[in-house]
Protein backbone atom coordinates (compact mmCIF):
# COMPACT_ATOMS: atom_id res chain seq x y z
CA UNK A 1 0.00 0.00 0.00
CA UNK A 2 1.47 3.23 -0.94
CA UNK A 3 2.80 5.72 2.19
CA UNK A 4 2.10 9.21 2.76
CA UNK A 5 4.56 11.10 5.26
CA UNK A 6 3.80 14.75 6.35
CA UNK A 7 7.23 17.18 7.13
CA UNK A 8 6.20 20.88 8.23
CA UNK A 9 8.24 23.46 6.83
CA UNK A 10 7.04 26.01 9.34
CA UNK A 11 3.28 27.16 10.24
CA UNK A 12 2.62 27.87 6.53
CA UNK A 13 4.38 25.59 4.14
CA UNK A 14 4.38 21.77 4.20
CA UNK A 15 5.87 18.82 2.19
CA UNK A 16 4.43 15.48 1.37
CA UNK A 17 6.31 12.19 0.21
CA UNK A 18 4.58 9.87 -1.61
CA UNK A 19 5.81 6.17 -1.89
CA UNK A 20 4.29 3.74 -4.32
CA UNK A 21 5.26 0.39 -4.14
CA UNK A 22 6.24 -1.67 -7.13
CA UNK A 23 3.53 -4.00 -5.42
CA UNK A 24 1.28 -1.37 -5.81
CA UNK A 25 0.69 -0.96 -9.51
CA UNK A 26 2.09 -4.20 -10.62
CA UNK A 27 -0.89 -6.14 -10.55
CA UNK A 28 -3.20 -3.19 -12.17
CA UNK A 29 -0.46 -3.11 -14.98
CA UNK A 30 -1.52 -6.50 -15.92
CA UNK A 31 -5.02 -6.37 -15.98
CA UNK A 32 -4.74 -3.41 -17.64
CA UNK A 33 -2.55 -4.84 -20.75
CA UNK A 34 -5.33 -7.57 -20.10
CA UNK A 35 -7.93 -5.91 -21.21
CA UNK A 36 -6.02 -3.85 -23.99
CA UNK A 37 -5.40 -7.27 -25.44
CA UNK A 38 -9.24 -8.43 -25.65
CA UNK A 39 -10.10 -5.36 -27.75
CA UNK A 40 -6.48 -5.31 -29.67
CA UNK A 41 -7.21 -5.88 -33.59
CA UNK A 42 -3.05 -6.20 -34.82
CA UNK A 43 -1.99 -7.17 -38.25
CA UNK A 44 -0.56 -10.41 -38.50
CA UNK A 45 -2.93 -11.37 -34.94
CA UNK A 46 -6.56 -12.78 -34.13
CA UNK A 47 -8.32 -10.26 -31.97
CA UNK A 48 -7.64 -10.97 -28.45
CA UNK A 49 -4.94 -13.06 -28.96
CA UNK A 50 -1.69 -10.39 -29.89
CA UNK A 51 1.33 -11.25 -27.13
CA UNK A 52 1.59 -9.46 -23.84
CA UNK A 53 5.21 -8.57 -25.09
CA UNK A 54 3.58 -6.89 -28.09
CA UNK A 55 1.14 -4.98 -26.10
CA UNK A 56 3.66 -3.88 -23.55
CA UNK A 57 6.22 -2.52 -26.04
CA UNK A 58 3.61 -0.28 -27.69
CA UNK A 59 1.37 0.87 -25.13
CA UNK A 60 3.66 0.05 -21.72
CA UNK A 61 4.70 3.33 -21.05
CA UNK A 62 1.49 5.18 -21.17
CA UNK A 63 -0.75 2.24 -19.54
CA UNK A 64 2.05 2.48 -16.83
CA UNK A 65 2.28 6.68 -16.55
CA UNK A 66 -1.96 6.43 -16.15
CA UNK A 67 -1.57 3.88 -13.59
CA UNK A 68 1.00 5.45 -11.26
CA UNK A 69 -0.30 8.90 -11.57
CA UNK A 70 -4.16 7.42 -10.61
CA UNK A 71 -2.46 5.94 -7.48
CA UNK A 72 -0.84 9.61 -6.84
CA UNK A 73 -4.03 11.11 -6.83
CA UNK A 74 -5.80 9.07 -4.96
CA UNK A 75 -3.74 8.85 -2.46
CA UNK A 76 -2.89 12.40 -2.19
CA UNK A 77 -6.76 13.68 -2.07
CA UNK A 78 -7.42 10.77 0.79
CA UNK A 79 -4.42 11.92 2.83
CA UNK A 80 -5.39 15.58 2.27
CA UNK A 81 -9.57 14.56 3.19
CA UNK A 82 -8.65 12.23 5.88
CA UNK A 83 -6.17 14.15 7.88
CA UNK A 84 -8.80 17.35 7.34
CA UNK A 85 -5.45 19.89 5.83
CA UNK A 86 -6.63 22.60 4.73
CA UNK A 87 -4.43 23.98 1.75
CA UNK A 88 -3.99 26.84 -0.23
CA UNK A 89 -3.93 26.57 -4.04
CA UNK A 90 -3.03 22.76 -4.50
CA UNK A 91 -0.37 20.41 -3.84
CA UNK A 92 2.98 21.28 -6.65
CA UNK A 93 5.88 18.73 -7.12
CA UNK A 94 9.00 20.27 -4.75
CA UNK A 95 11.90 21.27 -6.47
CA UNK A 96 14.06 18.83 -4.79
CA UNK A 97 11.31 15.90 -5.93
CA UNK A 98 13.73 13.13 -7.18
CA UNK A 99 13.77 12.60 -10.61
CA UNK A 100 11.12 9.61 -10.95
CA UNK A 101 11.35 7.27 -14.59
CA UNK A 102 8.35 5.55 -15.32
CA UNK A 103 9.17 2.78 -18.11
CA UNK A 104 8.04 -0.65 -18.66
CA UNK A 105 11.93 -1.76 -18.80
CA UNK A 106 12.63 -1.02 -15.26
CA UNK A 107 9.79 -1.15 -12.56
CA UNK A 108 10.45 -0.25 -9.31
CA UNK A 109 9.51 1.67 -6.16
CA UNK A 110 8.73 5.33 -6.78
CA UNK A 111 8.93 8.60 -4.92
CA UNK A 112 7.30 11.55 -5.04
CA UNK A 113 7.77 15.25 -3.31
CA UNK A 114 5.29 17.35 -3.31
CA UNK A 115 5.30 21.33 -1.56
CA UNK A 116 2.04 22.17 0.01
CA UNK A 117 0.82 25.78 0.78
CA UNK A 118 -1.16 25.70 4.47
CA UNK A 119 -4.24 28.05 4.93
CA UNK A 120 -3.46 29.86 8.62
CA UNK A 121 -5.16 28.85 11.37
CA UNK A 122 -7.29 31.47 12.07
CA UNK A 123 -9.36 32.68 14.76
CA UNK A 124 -12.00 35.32 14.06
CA UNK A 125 -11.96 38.94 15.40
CA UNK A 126 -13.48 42.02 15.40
CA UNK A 127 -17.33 40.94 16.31
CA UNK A 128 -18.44 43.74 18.30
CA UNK A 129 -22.19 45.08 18.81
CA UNK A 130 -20.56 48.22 20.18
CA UNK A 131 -19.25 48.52 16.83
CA UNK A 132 -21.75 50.61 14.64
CA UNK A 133 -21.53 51.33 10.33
CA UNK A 134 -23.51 53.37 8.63
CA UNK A 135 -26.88 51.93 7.16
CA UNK A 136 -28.10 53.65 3.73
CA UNK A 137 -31.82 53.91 3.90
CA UNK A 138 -33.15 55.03 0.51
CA UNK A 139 -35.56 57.35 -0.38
CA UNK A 140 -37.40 57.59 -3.94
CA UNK A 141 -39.06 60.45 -4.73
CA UNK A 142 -42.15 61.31 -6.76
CA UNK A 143 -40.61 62.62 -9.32
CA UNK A 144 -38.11 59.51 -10.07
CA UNK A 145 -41.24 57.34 -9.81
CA UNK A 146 -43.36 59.67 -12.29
CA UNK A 147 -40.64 59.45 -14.91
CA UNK A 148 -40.63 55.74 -14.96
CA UNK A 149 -43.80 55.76 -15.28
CA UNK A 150 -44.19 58.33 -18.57
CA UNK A 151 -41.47 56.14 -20.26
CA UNK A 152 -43.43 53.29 -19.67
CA UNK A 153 -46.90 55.13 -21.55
CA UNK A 154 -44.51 55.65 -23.98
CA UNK A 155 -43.07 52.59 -24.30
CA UNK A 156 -46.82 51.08 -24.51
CA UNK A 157 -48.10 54.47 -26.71
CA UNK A 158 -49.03 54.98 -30.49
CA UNK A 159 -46.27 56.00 -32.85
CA UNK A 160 -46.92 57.72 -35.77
CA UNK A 161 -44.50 59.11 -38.53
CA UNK A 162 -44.35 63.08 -38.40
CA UNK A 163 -43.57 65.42 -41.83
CA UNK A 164 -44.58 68.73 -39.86
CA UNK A 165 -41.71 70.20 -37.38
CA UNK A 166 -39.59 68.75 -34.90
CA UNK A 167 -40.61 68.41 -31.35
CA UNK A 168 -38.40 67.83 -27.92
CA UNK A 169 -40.28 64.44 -27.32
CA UNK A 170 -40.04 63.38 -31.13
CA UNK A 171 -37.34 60.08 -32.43
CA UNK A 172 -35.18 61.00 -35.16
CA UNK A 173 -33.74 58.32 -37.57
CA UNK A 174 -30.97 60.43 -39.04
CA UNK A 175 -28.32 59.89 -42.05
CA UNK A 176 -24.57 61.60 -41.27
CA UNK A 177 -21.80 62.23 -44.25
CA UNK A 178 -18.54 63.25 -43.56
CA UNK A 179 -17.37 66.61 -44.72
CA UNK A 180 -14.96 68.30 -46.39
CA UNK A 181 -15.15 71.62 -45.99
CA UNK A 182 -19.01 72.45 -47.95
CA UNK A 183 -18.99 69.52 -49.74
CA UNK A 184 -19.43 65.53 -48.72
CA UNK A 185 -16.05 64.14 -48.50
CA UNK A 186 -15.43 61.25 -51.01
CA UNK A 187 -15.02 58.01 -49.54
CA UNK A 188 -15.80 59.34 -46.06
CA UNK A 189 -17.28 58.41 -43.09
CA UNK A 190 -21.23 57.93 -43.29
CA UNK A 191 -23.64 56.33 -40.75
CA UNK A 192 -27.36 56.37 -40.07
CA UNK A 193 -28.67 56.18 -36.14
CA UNK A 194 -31.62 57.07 -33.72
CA UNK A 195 -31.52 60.00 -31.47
CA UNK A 196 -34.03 61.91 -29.38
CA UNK A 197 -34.05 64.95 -29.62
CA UNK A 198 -34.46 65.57 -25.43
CA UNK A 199 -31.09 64.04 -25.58
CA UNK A 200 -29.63 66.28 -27.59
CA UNK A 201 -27.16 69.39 -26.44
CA UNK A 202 -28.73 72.83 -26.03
CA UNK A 203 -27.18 73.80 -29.21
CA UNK A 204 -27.96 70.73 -31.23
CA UNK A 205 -32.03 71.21 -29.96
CA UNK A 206 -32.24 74.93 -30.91
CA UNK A 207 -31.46 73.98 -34.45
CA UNK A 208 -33.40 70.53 -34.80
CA UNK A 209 -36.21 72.29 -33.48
CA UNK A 210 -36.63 74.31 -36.50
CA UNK A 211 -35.95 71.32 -38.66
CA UNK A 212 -38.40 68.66 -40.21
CA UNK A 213 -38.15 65.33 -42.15
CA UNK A 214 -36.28 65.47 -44.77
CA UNK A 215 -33.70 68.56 -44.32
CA UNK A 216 -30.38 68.42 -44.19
CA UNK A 217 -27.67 71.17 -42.68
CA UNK A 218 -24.19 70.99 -41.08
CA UNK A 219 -23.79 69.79 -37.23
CA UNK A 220 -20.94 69.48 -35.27
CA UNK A 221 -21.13 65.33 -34.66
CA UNK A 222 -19.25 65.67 -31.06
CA UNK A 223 -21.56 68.24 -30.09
CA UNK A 224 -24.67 66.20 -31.21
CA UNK A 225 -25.76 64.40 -28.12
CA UNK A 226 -25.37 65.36 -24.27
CA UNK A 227 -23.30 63.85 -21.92
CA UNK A 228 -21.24 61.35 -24.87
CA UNK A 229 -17.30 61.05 -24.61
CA UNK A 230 -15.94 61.19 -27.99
CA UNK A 231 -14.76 57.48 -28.08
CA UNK A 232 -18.74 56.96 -27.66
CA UNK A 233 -19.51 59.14 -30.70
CA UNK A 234 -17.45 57.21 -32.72
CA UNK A 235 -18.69 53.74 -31.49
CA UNK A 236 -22.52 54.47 -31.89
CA UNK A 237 -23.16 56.60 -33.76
CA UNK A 238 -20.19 56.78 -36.69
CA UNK A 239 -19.99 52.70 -36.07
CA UNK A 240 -15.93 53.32 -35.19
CA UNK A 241 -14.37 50.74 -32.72
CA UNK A 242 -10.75 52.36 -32.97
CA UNK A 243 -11.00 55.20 -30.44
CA UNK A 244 -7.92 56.84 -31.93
CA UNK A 245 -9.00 57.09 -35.46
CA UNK A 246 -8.82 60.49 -36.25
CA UNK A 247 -12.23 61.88 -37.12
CA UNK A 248 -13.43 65.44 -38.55
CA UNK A 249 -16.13 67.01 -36.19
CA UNK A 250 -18.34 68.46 -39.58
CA UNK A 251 -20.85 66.57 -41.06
CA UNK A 252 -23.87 66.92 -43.02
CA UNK A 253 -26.99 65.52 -41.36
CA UNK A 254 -30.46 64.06 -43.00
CA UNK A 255 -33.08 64.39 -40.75
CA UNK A 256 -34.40 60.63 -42.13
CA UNK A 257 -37.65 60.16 -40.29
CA UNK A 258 -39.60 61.78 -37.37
CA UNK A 259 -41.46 59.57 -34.88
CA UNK A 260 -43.80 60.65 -32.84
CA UNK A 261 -44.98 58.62 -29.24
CA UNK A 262 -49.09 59.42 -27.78
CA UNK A 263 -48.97 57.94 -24.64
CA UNK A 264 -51.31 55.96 -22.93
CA UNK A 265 -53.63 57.25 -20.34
CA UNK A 266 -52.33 56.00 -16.69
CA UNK A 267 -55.69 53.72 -16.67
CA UNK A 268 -56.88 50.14 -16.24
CA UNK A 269 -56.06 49.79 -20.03
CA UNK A 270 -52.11 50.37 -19.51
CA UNK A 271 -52.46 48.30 -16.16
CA UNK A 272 -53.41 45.48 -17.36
CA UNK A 273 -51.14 45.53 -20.31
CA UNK A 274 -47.97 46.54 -18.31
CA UNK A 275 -48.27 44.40 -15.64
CA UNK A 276 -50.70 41.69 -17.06
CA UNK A 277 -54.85 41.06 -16.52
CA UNK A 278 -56.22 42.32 -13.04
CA UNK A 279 -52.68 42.37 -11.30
CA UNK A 280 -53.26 45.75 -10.23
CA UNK A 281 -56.63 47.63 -9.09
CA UNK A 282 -55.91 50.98 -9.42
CA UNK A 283 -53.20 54.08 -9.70
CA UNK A 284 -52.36 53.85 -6.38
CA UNK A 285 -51.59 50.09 -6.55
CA UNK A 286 -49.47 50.80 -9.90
CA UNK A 287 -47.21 53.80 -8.46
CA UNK A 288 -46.37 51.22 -5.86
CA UNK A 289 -45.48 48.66 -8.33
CA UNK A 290 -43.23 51.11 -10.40
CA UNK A 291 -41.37 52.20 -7.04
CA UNK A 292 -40.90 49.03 -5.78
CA UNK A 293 -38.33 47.72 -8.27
CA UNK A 294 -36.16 50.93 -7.46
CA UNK A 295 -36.80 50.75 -4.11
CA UNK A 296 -35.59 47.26 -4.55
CA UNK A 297 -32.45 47.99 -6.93
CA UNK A 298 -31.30 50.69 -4.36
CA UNK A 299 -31.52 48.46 -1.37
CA UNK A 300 -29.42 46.23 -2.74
CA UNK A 301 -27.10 48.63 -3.42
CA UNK A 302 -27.41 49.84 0.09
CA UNK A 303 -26.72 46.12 1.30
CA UNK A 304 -23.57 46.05 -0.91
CA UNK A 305 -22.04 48.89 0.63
CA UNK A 306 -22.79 48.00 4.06
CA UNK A 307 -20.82 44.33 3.05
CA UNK A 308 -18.13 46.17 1.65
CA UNK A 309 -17.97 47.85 4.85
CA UNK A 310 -18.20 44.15 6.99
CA UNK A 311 -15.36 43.28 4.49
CA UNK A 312 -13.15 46.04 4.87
CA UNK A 313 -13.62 46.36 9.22
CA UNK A 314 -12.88 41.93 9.44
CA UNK A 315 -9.50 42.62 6.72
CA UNK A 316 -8.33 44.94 8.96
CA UNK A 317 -8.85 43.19 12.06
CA UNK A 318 -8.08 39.65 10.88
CA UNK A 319 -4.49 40.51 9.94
CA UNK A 320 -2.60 37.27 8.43
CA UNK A 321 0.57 35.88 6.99
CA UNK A 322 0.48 33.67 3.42
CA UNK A 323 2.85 31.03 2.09
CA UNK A 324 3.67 34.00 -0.12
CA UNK A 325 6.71 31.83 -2.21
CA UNK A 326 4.69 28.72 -2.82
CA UNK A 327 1.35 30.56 -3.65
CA UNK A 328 3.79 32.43 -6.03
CA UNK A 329 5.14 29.10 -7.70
CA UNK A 330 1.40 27.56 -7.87
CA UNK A 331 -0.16 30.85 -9.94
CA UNK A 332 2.83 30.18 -11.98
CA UNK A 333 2.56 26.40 -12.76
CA UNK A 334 -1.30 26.60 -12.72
CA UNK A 335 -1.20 29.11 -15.37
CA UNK A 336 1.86 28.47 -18.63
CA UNK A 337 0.69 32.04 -19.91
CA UNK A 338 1.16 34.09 -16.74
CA UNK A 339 4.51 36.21 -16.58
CA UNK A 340 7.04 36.93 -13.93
CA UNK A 341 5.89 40.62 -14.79
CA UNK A 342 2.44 40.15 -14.42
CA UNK A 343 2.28 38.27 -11.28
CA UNK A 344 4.24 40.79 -9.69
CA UNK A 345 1.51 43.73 -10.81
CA UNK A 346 -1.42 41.48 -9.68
CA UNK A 347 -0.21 39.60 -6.34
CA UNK A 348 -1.43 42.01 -4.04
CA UNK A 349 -4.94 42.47 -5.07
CA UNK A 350 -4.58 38.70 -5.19
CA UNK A 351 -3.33 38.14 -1.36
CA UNK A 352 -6.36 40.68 -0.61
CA UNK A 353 -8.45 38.36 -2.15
CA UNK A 354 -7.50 34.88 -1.04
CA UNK A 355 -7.15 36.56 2.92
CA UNK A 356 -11.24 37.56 2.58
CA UNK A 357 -11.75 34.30 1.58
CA UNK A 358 -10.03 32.43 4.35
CA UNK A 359 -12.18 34.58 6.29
CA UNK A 360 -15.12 34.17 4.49
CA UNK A 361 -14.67 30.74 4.84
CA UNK A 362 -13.82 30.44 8.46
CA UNK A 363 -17.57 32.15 8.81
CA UNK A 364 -19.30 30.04 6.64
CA UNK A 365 -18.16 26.98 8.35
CA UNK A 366 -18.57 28.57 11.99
CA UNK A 367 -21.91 28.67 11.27
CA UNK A 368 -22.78 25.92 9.23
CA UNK A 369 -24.05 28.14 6.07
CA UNK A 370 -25.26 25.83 3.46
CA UNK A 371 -27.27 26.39 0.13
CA UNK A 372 -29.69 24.19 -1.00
CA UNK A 373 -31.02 23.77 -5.10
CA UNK A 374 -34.45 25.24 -4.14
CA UNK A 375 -32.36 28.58 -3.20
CA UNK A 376 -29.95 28.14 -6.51
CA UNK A 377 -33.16 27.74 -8.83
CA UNK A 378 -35.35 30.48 -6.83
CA UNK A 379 -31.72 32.74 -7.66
CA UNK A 380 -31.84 32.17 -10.95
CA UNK A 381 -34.91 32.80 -11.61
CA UNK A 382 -34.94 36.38 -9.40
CA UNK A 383 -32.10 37.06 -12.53
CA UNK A 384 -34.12 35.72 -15.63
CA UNK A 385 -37.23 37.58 -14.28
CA UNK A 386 -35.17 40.56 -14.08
CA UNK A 387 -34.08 40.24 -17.68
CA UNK A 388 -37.63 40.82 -18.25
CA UNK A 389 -38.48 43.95 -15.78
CA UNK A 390 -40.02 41.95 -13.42
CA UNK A 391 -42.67 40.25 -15.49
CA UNK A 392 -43.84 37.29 -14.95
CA UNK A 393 -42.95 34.54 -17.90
CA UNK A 394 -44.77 30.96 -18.85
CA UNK A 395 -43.85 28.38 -16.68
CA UNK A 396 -42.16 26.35 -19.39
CA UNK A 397 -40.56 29.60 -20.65
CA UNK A 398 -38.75 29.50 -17.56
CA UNK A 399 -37.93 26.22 -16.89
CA UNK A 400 -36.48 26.12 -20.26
CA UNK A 401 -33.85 29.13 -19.15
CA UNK A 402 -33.50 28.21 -15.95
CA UNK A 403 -32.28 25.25 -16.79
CA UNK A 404 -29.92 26.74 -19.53
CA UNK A 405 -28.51 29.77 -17.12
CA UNK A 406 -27.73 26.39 -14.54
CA UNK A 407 -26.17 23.66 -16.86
CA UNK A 408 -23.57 26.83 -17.61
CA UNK A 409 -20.88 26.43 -15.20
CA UNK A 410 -19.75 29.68 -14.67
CA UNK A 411 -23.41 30.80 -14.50
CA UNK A 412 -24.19 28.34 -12.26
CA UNK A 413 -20.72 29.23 -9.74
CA UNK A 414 -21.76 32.68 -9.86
CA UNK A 415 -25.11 31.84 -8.58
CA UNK A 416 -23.93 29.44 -5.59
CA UNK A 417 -21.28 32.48 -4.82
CA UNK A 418 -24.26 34.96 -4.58
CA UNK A 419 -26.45 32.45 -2.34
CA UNK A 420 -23.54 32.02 -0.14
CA UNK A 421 -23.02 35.64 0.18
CA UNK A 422 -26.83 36.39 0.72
CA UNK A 423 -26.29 34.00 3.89
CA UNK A 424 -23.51 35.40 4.98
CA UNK A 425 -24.20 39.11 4.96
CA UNK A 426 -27.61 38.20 7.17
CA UNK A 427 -24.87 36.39 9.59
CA UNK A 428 -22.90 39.36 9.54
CA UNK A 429 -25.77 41.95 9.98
CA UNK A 430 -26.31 40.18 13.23
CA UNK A 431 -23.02 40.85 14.73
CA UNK A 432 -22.84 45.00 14.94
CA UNK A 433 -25.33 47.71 15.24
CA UNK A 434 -26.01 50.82 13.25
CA UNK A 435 -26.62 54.15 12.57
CA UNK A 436 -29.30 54.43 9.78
CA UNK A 437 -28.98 57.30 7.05
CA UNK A 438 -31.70 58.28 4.91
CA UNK A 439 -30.52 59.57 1.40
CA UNK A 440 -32.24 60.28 -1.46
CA UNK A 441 -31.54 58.03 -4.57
CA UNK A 442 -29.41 60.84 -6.62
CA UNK A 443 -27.49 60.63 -3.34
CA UNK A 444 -26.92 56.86 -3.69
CA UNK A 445 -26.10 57.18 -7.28
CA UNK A 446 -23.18 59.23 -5.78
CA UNK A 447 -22.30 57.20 -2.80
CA UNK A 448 -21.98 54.20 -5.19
CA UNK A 449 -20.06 55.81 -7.82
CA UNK A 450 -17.51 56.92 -5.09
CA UNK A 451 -17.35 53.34 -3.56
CA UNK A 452 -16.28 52.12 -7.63
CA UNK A 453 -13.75 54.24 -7.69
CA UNK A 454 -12.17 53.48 -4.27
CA UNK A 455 -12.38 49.75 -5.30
CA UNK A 456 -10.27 50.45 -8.86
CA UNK A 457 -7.82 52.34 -7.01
């Protein structure tokens, strides 16, 4: 039976030698060739009936090298399970491993080194209900909820082509040439896109204003549409990927087509066909349904931050050493395309990483979070259903993409990483108090956008 001998390094960094026998894989070796030889088909032999020697000389080596390194496997996983060591990263072969020849010719006892990387042993700190964070409570006002719901009479309104002049609520489908000094340049740039015309910049809306289908006059395209970088001008609208590409800023615009939206009335009508037959009663029951989603997205957010803050407060209290050297040779051996160069510019934020998940996972197993498939499907389906606004879809409908969003791996990781986290941040909720904040959702939009650009840094 093969052996298995621990040697600690120090507190972080182990080695493993593994012994297998000659006794060990001997036997399997045979049966092996054994049962290559029933389905062998050899010129010059009956099936089944081609000589061990035969068999051994062409496929020894590799029926031998599958053989050994199954045993090595095994026996490394059952020592790791069975003597509960938890590791970092996974075992690598030591630099000093002795040089181990695996060939039919000469079977004998083999040894194998092999470097482990030891997670710290780690006691949690920094649980304190005298401890208080800030808790974003948000607000949505009228006004937020009102414009949702005129885009969504819109969205469900009549649309009729317009030939009489522009107006600020109006869809243009517009044509753009390229140009060269009065004239259309030859061979230059031309596009055709959508705009509205609320969108546009105050300079760009003065003129369109006084504009109707079919004209066409000189605009300034980087001083078309509010609020759009120039990289984004050239990507949607002049259909440029290359943000360098040296563009003109004069071209000729075609005012194309001119739609015009009547909205619905805010009515039993639109009720039932936003939100589906006799959901809601009345206008009061449908201003609630249009604030709850952003009520909704914005606690969320809230949550987030208030983890982030968890996160940041157990980091700095749950200081810890790595085996830095060995997690440094496993990224490298793991990964044939990573550089010496690059792994020095992304260790850090990788340390940071793998130290919140030792802690994470200190919690988690403290206490005894677990995620069952209900929660996975009833997660996946929260996501497909927001795809969709919130409506509900056919049952078969989802099934069908439920199923596809979970037989995708990643998908499906992502999902079992969000359940856990759901889990723990109601653990972690329960372990400090807090000062709650009311803020209005412009205010959150800000907060947020602050906490991205702390996290890039």
């Amino acid at each position: 039976m093969p052996q298995v001998v621990r040697k600690d390094v120090d507190n972080l960094n182990a080695e493993l030698t593994v012994t297998i026998e000659k006794k060990d894989y001997e036997s399997k070796f045979v049966e092996e060739l054994k049962k290559y030889r029933q389905q062998a088909s050899m010129k010059g032999f009956r099936k089944g009936k081609t000589p061990m020697s035969v068999l051994k000389k062409m496929y020894g080596n590799s029926v031998l090298s599958n053989i050994v390194y199954d045993i090595l496997n095994n026996e490394l996983d059952t020592f790791l399970k069975e003597e509960k060591i938890a590791i970092l990263g996974q075992p690598i072969p030591s630099e000093d491993t002795p040089e181990v020849s695996i060939d039919v010719k000469s079977m004998d006892d083999m040894v194998f080194k092999f470097d482990l990387g030891l997670a710290p042993d780690l006691e949690i700190k920094g649980f304190n209900k005298n401890k208080k964070f800030t808790r974003y409570v948000p607000t949505v006002s009228d006004e937020k909820v009102q414009g949702d719901i005129d885009n969504a009479l819109k969205q469900l309104g009549d649309r009729e082509t317009i030939t009489e002049d522009i107006q600020e609520t109006d869809s243009l489908k517009v044509s753009v040439k390229e140009l060269d000094g009065k004239k259309v340049k030859e061979e230059g740039i031309s596009s055709q896109f959508t705009v509205l015309v609320d969108k546009l910049t105050k300079k760009a809306k003065k003129q369109m204003l006084t504009k109707k289908a079919g004209d066409a006059f000189k605009v300034n395209i980087f001083d078309l549409e509010d609020g759009l970088e120039e990289s984004q001008v050239k990507k949607y609208f002049l259909n440029i990927e290359d943000e360098n590409a040296e563009v003109g800023k004069d071209f000729e615009l075609t005012v194309d087509e001119v739609t015009r939206v009547t909205p619905m009335e805010f009515n039993e009508d639109f009720f039932n066909k936003y939100f589906g037959e006799n959901v809601v009663a009345d206008e009061k029951e449908a201003t609630e349904k249009f604030k709850e989603p952003v009520l909704n997205h914005y606690k969320n957010h809230s949550e987030a931050l208030l983890f982030r803050d968890f996160q940041d407060h157990l980091m700095g209290k749950n200081e810890m050493e790595l085996p830095e050297v060995f997690l440094r040779r496993w990224l490298l051996m793991s990964n044939e395309e990573l550089t010496e160069e690059q792994l020095d510019g992304e260790f850090d934020a990788f340390k940071e990483n793998l130290k919140w998940d030792i802690i994470k996972g200190k919690i988690v197993k403290e206490n005894d979070i677990q995620i069952t498939s209900e929660e996975i499907v009833a997660n996946a389906q929260g996501k497909i259903m927001g795809y969709f606004g919130g409506t509900p879809l056919p049952p078969d409908m989802m099934k069908d993409m439920t199923d596809r969003m979970l037989n995708d791996q990643n998908s499906l990781r992502q999902i079992q990483e969000e359940v856990i986290s759901n889990k723990l941040y109601d653990v972690l909720e329960t372990k400090f108090s807090y000062n709650e904040k009311e803020v209005t959702t412009d205010k959150m939009d800000d907060i947020i956008e602050k906490a991205r650009e702390k996290a890039q840094k």
